[in-house]
C-alpha atoms as a PDB file:
ATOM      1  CA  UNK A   1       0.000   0.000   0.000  1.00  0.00           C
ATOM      2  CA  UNK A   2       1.400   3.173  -1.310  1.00  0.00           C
ATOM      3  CA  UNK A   3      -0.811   5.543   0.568  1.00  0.00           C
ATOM      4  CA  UNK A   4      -4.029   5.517   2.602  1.00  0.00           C
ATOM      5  CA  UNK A   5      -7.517   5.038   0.227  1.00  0.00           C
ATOM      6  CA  UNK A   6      -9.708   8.005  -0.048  1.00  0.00           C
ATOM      7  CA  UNK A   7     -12.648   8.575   1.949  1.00  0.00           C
ATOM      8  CA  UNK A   8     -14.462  11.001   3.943  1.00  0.00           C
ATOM      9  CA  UNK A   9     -14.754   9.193   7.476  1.00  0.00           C
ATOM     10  CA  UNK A  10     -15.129  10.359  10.629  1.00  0.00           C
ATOM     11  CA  UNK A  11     -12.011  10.555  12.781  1.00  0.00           C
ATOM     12  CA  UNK A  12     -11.611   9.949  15.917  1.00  0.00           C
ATOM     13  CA  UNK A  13      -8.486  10.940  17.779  1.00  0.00           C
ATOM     14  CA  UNK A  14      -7.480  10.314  21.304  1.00  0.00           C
ATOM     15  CA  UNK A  15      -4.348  10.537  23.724  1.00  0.00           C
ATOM     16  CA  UNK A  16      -3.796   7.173  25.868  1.00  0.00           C
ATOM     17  CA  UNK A  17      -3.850   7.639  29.562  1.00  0.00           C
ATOM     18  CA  UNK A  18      -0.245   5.980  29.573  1.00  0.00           C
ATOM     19  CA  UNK A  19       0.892   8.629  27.603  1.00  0.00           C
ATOM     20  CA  UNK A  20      -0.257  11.492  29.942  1.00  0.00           C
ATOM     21  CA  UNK A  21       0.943  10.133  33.358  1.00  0.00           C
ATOM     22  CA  UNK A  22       4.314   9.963  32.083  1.00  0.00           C
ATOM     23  CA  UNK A  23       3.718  12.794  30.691  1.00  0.00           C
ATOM     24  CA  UNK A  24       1.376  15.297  32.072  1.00  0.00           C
ATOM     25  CA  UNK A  25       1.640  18.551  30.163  1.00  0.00           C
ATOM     26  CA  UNK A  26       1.409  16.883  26.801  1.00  0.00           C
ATOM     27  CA  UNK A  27      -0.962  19.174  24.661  1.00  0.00           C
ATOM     28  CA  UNK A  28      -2.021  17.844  20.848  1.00  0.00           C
ATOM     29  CA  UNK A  29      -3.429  20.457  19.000  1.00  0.00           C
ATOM     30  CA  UNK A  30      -5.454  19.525  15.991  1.00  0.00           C
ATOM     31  CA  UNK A  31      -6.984  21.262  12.971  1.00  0.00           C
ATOM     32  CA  UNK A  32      -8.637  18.681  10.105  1.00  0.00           C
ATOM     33  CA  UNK A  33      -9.149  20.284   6.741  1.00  0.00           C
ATOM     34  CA  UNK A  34     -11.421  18.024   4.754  1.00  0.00           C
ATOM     35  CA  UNK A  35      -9.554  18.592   1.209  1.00  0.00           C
ATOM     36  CA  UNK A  36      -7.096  20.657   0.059  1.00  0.00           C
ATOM     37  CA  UNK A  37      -4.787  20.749  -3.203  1.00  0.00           C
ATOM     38  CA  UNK A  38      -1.242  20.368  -2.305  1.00  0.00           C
ATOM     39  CA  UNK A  39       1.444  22.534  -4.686  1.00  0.00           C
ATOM     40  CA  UNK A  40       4.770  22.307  -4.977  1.00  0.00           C
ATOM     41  CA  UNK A  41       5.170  25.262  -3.864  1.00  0.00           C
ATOM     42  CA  UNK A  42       3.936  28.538  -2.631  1.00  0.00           C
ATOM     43  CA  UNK A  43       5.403  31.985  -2.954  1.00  0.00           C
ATOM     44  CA  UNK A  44       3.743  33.653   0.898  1.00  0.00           C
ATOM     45  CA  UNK A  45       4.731  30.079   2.152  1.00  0.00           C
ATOM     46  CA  UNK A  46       8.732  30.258   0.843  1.00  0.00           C
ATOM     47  CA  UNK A  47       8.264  33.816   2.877  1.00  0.00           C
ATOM     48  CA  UNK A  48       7.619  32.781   5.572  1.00  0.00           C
ATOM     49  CA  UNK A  49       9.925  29.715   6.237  1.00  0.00           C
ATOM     50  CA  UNK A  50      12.759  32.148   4.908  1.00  0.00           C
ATOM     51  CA  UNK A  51      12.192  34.586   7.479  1.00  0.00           C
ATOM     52  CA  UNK A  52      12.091  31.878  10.172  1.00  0.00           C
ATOM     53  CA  UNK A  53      15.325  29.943   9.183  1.00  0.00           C
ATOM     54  CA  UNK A  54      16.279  34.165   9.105  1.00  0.00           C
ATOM     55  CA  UNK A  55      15.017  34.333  12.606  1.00  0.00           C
ATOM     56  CA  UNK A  56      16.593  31.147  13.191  1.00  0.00           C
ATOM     57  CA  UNK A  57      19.944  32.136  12.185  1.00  0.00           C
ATOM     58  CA  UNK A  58      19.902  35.749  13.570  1.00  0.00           C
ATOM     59  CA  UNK A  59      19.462  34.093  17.375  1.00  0.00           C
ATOM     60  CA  UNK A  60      22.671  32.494  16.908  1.00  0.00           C
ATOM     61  CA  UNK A  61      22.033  29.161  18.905  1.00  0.00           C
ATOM     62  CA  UNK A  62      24.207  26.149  18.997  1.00  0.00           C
ATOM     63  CA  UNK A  63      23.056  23.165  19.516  1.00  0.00           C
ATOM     64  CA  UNK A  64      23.118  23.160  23.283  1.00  0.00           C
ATOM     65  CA  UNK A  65      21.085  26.766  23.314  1.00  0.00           C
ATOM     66  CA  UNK A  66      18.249  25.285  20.810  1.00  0.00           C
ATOM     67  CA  UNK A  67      18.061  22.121  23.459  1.00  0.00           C
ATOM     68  CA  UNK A  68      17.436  24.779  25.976  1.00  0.00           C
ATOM     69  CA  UNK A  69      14.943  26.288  24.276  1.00  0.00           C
ATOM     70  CA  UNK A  70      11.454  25.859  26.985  1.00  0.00           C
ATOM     71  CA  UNK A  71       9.337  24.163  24.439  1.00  0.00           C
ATOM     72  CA  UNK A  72      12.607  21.770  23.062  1.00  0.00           C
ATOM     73  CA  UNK A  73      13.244  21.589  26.330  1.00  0.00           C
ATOM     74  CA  UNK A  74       9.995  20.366  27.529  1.00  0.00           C
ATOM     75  CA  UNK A  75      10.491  17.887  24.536  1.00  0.00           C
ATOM     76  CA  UNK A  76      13.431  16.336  25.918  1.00  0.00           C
ATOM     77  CA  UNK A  77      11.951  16.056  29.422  1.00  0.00           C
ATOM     78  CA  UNK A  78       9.171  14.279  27.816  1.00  0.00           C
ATOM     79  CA  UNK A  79      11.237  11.743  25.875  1.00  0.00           C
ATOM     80  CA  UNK A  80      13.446  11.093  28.934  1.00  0.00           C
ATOM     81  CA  UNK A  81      10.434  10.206  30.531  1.00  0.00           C
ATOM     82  CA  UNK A  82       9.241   7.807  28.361  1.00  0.00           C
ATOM     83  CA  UNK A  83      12.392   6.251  28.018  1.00  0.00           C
ATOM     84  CA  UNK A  84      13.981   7.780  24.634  1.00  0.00           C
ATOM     85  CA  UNK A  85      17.044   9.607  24.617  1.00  0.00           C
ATOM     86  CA  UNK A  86      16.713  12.808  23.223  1.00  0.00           C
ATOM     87  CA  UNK A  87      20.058  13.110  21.739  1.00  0.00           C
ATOM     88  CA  UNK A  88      19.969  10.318  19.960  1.00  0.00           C
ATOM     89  CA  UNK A  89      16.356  10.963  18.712  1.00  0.00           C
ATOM     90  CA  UNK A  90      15.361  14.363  19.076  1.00  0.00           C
ATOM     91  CA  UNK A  91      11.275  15.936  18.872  1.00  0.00           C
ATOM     92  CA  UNK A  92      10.542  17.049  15.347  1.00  0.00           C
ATOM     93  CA  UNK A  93      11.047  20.834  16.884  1.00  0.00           C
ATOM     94  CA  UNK A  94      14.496  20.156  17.854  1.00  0.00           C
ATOM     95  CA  UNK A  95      15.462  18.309  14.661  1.00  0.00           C
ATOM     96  CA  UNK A  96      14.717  21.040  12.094  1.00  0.00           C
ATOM     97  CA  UNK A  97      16.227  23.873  15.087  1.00  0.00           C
ATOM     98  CA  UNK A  98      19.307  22.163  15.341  1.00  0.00           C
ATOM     99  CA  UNK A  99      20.188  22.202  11.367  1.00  0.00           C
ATOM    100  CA  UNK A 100      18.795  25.629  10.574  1.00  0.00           C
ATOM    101  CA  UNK A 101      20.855  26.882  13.500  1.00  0.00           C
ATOM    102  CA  UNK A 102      23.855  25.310  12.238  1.00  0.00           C
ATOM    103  CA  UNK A 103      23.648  27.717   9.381  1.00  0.00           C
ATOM    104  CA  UNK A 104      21.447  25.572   6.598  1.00  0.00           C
ATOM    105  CA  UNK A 105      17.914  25.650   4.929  1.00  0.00           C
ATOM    106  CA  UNK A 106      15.416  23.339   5.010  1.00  0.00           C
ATOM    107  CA  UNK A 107      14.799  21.233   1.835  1.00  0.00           C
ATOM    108  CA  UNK A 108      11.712  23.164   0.367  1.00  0.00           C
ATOM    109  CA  UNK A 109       9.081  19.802   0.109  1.00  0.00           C
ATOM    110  CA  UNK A 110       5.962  21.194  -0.888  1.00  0.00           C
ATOM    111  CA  UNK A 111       3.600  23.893   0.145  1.00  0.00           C
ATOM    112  CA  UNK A 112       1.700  22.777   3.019  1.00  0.00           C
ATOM    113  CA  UNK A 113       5.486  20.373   4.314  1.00  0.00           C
ATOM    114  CA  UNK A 114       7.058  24.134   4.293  1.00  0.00           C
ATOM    115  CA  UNK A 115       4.252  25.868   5.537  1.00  0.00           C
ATOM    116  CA  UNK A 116       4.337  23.139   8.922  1.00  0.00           C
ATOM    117  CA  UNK A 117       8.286  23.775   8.835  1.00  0.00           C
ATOM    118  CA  UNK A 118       8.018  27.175   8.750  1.00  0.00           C
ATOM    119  CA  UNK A 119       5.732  27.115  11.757  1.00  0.00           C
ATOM    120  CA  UNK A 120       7.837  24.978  13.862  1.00  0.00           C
ATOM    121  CA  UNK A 121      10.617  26.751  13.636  1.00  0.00           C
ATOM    122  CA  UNK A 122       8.632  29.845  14.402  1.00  0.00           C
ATOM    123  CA  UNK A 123       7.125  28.387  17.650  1.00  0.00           C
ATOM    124  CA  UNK A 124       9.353  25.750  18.408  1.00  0.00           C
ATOM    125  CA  UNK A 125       6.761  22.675  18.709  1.00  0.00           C
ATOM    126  CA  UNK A 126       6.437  19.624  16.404  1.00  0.00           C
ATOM    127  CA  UNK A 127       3.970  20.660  13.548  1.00  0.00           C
ATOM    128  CA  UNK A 128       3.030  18.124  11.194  1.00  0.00           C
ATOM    129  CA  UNK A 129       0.517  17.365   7.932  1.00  0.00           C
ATOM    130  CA  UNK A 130      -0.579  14.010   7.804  1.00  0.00           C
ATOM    131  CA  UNK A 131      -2.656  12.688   5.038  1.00  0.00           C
ATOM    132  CA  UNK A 132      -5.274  10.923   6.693  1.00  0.00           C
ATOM    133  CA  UNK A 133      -8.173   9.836   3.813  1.00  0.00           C
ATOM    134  CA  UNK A 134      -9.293   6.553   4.996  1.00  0.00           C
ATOM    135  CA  UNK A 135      -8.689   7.073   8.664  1.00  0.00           C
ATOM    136  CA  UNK A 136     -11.147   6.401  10.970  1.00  0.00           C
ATOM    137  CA  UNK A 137      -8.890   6.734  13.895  1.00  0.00           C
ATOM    138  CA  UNK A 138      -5.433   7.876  15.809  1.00  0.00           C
ATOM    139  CA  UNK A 139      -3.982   7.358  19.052  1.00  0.00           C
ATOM    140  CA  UNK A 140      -1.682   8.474  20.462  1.00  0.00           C
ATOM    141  CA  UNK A 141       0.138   5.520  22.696  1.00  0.00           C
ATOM    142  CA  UNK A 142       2.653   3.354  23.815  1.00  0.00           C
ATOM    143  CA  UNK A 143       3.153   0.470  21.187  1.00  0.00           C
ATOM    144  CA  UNK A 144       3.095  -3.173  22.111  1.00  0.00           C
ATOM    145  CA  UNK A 145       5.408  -3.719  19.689  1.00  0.00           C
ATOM    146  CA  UNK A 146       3.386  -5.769  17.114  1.00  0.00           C
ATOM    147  CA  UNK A 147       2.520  -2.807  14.750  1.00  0.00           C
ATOM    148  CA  UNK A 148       3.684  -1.925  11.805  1.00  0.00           C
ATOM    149  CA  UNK A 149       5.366   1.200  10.405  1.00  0.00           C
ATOM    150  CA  UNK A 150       6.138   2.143   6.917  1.00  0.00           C
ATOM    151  CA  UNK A 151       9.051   3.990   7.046  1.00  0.00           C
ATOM    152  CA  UNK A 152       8.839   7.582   4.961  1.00  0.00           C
ATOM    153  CA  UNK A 153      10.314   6.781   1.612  1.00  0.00           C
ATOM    154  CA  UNK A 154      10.749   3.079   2.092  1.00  0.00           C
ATOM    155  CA  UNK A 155       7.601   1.806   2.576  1.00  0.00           C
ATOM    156  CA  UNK A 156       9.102  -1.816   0.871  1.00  0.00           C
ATOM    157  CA  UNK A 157      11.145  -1.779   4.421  1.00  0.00           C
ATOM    158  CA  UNK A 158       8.305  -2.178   7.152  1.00  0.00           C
ATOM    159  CA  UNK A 159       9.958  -1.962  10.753  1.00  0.00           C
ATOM    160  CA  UNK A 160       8.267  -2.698  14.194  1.00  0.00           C
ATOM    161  CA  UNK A 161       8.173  -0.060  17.393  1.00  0.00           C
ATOM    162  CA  UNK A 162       9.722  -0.825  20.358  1.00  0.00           C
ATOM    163  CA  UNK A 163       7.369  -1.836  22.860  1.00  0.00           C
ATOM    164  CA  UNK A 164       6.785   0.993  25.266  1.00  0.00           C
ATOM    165  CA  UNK A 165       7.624   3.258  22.374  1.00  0.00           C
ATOM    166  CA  UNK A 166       4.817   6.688  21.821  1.00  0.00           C
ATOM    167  CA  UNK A 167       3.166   6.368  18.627  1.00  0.00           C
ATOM    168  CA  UNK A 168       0.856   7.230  16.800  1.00  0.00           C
ATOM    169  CA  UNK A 169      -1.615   4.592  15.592  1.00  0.00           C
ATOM    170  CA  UNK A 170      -4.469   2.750  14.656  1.00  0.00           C
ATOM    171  CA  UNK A 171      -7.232   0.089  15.096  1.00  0.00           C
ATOM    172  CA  UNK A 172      -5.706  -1.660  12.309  1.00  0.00           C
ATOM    173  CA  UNK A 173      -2.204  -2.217  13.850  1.00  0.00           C
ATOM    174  CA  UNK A 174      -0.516   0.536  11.835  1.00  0.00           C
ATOM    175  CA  UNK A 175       1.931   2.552  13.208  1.00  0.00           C
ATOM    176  CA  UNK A 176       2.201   6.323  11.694  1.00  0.00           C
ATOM    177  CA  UNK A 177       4.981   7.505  13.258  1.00  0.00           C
ATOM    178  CA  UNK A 178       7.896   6.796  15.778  1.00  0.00           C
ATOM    179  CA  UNK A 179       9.214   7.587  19.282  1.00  0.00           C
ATOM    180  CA  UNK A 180       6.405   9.882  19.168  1.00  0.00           C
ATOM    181  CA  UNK A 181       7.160  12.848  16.401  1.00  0.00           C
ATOM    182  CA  UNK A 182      10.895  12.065  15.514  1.00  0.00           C
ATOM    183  CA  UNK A 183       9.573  10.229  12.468  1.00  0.00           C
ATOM    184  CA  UNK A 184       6.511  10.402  10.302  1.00  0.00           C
ATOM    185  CA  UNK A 185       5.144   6.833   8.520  1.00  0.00           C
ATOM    186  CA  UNK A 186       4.767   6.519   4.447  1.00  0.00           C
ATOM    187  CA  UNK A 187       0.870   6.113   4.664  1.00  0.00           C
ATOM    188  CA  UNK A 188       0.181   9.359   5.946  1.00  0.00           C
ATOM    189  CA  UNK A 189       3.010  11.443   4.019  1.00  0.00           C
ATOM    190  CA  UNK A 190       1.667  14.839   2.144  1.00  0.00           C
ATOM    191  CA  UNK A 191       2.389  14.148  -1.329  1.00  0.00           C
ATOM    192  CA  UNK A 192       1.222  16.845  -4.085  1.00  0.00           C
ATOM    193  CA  UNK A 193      -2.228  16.659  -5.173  1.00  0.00           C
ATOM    194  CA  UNK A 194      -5.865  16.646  -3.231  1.00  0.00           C
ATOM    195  CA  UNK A 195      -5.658  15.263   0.486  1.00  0.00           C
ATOM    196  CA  UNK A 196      -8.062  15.079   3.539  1.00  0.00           C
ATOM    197  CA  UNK A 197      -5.059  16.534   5.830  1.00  0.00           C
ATOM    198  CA  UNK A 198      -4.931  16.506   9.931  1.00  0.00           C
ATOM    199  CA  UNK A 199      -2.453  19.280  10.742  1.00  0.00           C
ATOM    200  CA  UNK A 200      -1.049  18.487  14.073  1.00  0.00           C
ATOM    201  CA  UNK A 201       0.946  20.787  17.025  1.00  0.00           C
ATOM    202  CA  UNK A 202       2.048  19.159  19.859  1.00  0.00           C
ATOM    203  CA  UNK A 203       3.682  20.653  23.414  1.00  0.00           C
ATOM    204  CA  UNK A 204       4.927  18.762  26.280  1.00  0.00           C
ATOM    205  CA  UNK A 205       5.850  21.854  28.250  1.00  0.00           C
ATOM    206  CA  UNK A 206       4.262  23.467  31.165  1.00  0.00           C
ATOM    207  CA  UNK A 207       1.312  26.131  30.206  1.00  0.00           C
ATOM    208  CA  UNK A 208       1.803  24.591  26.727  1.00  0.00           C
ATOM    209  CA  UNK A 209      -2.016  24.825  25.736  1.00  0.00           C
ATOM    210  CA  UNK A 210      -1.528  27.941  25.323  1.00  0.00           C
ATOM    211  CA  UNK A 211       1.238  28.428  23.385  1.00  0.00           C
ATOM    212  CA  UNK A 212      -0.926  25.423  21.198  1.00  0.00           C
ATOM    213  CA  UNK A 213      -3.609  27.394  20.462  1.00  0.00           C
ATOM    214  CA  UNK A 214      -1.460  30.530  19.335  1.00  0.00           C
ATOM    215  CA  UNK A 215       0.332  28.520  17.073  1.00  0.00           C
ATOM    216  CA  UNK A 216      -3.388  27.036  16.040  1.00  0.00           C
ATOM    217  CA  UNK A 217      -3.976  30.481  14.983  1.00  0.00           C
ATOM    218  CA  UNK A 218      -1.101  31.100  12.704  1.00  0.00           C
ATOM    219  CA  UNK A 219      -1.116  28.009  11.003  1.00  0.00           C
ATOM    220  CA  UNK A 220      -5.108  28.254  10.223  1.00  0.00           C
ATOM    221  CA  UNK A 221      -4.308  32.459   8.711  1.00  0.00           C
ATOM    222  CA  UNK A 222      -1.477  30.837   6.948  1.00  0.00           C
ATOM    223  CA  UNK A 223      -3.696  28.099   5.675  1.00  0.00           C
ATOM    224  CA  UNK A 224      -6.576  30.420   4.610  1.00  0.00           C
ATOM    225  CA  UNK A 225      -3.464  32.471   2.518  1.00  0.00           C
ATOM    226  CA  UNK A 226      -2.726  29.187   1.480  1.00  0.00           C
ATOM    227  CA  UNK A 227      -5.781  28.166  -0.635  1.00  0.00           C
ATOM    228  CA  UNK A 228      -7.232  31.459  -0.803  1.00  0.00           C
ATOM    229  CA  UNK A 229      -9.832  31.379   1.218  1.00  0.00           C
ATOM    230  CA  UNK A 230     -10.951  30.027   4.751  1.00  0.00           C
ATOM    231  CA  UNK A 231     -10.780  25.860   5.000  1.00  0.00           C
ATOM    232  CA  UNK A 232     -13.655  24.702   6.362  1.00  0.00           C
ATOM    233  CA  UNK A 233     -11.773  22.989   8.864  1.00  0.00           C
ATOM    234  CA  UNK A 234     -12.319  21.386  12.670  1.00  0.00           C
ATOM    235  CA  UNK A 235     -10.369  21.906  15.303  1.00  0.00           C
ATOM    236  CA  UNK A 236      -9.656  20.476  18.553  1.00  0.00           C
ATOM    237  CA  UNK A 237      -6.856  20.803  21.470  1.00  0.00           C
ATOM    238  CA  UNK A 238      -6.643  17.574  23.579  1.00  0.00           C
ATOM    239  CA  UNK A 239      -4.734  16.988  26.999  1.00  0.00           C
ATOM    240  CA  UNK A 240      -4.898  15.844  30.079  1.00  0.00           C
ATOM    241  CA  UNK A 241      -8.366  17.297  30.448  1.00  0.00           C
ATOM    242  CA  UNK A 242      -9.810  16.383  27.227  1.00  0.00           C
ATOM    243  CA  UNK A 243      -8.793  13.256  25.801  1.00  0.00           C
ATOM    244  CA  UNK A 244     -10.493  12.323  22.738  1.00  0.00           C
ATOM    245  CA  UNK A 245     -12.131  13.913  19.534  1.00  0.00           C
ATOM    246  CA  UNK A 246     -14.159  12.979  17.042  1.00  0.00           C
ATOM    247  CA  UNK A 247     -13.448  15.285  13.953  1.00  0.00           C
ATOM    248  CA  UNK A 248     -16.730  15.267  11.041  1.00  0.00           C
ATOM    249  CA  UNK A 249     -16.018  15.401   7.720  1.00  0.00           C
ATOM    250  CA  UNK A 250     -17.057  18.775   6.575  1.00  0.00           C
ATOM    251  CA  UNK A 251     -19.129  19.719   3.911  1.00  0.00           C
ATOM    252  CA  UNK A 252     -18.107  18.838   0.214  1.00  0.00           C
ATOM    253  CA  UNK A 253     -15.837  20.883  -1.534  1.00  0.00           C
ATOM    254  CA  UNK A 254     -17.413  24.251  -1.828  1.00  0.00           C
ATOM    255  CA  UNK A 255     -19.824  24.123   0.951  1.00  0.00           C
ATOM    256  CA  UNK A 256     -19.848  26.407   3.564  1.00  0.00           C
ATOM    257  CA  UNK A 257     -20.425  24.306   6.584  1.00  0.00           C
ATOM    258  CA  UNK A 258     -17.850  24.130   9.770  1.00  0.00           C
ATOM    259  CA  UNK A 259     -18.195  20.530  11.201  1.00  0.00           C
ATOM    260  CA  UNK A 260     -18.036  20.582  15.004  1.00  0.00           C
ATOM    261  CA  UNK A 261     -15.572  17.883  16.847  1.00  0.00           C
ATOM    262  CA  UNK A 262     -17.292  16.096  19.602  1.00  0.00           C
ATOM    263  CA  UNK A 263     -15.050  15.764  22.679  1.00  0.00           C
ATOM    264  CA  UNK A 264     -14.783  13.444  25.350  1.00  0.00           C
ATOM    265  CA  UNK A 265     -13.286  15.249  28.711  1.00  0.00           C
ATOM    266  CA  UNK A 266     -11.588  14.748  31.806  1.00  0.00           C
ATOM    267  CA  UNK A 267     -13.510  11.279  32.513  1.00  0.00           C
ATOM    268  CA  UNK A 268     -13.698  10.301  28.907  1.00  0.00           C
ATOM    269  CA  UNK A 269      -9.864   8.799  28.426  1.00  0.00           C
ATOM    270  CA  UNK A 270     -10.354   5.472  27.113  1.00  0.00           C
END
């Protein structure tokens, strides 16, 4: 399987009680845009992940100052505590901080790959696009080490998670990503062309909601730039409090309706 089938399902995301005891200040911040066309590339997104590497390189961090960054450093915290070392595999914040830092650009993907990367850097939190047509749900957990994950680009090459490792997955034993956000699976890549997208932020900081939901904000004004236009999407911010989502397709392309996420809180983990 090259890529996940299209569909328009309901999806239903949640964060695994495991996952928040070791980890109490995890935040996942979620926006699903029921279709958008994917470009190669965009000129207001180039813009704007220039002027963030800029940014980037104007703060003049090595490595050790963009590890002590509060949200990296919440990030590393969070992987110690779930048994990952974060040298060795660093959050999806830290990754692309550490090599624009060192002086370099990011490899320019596509348009809604850059626009995520240019937000990350911006805000210093994982932000991710995942193509998710098909999906009828995500969790985020500790793997029991029977699932399997597509690795990005080498989806002939299917590895296992650790057992104990954070992941995301799904009912079908898939695993879309590992040690949490330091790798994104094949199925759910962004390629170029139409998607069903879930646009993901995550913090494992304290206060971090906050800083979820400004960085919420910019990406959806950056997506309505984007396609010209607002997206029609859902959104939802899960932690410790609120624990699972269930994010409605929206209308068909060209409608006008806003579908609204039914949440499970505090009681509702699963």
């Amino acid at each position: 399987m090259s890529q996940l089938r299209d569909g328009a399902d309901a999806l239903e995301v949640r964060v695994d009680d495991r996952v928040l005891t070791a980890v109490p200040d995890y935040v996942l911040g979620l926006i699903a845009v029921p279709v958008v066309a994917v470009a190669p590339a965009d000129p207001g997104v180039s813009a704007l992940l220039t002027a963030a590497e800029n940014a980037m390189h104007g703060a003049g961090l090595d490595k050790a100052g963009v590890a002590e960054v509060p949200q990296i450093a919440g990030w590393r915290a969070a992987y110690r505590a779930v048994g990952v070392n974060p040298n060795r595999f660093p959050c999806a914040a830290e990754s692309i901080a550490r090599r624009v830092a060192r002086g370099d650009r990011l490899p320019r993907i596509n348009s809604l790959v850059d626009l995520c990367n240019a937000i990350s850097l911006g805000v210093a939190m994982p932000v991710a696009s995942c193509a998710v047509a098909g999906l009828t749900d995500l969790v985020v957990r500790p793997a029991d080490g029977t699932e399997t994950y597509l690795p990005l680009g080498e989806p002939d090459a299917p590895e296992r998670p650790e057992p104990g490792e954070v992941i995301y997955a799904d009912s079908a034993g898939r695993a879309h990503s590992r040690r949490w956000n330091w790798r994104q699976g094949h199925l759910v890549r962004t390629d170029l062309g139409r998607h069903r997208l879930l646009l993901t932020i995550e913090a494992a900081h304290p206060g971090g909601r906050g800083d979820v939901e400004i960085a919420m904000a910019l990406l959806g004004s950056a997506l309505e730039d984007l396609i010209g236009g607002p997206h029609c999407a859902s959104s939802a911010v899960l932690d410790a409090g609120t624990t699972r989502v269930v994010l409605s397709p929206a209308d068909a392309p060209g409608g006008d309706g806003v579908p609204s996420p039914a949440a499970s809180h505090g009681g509702g983990r699963r």
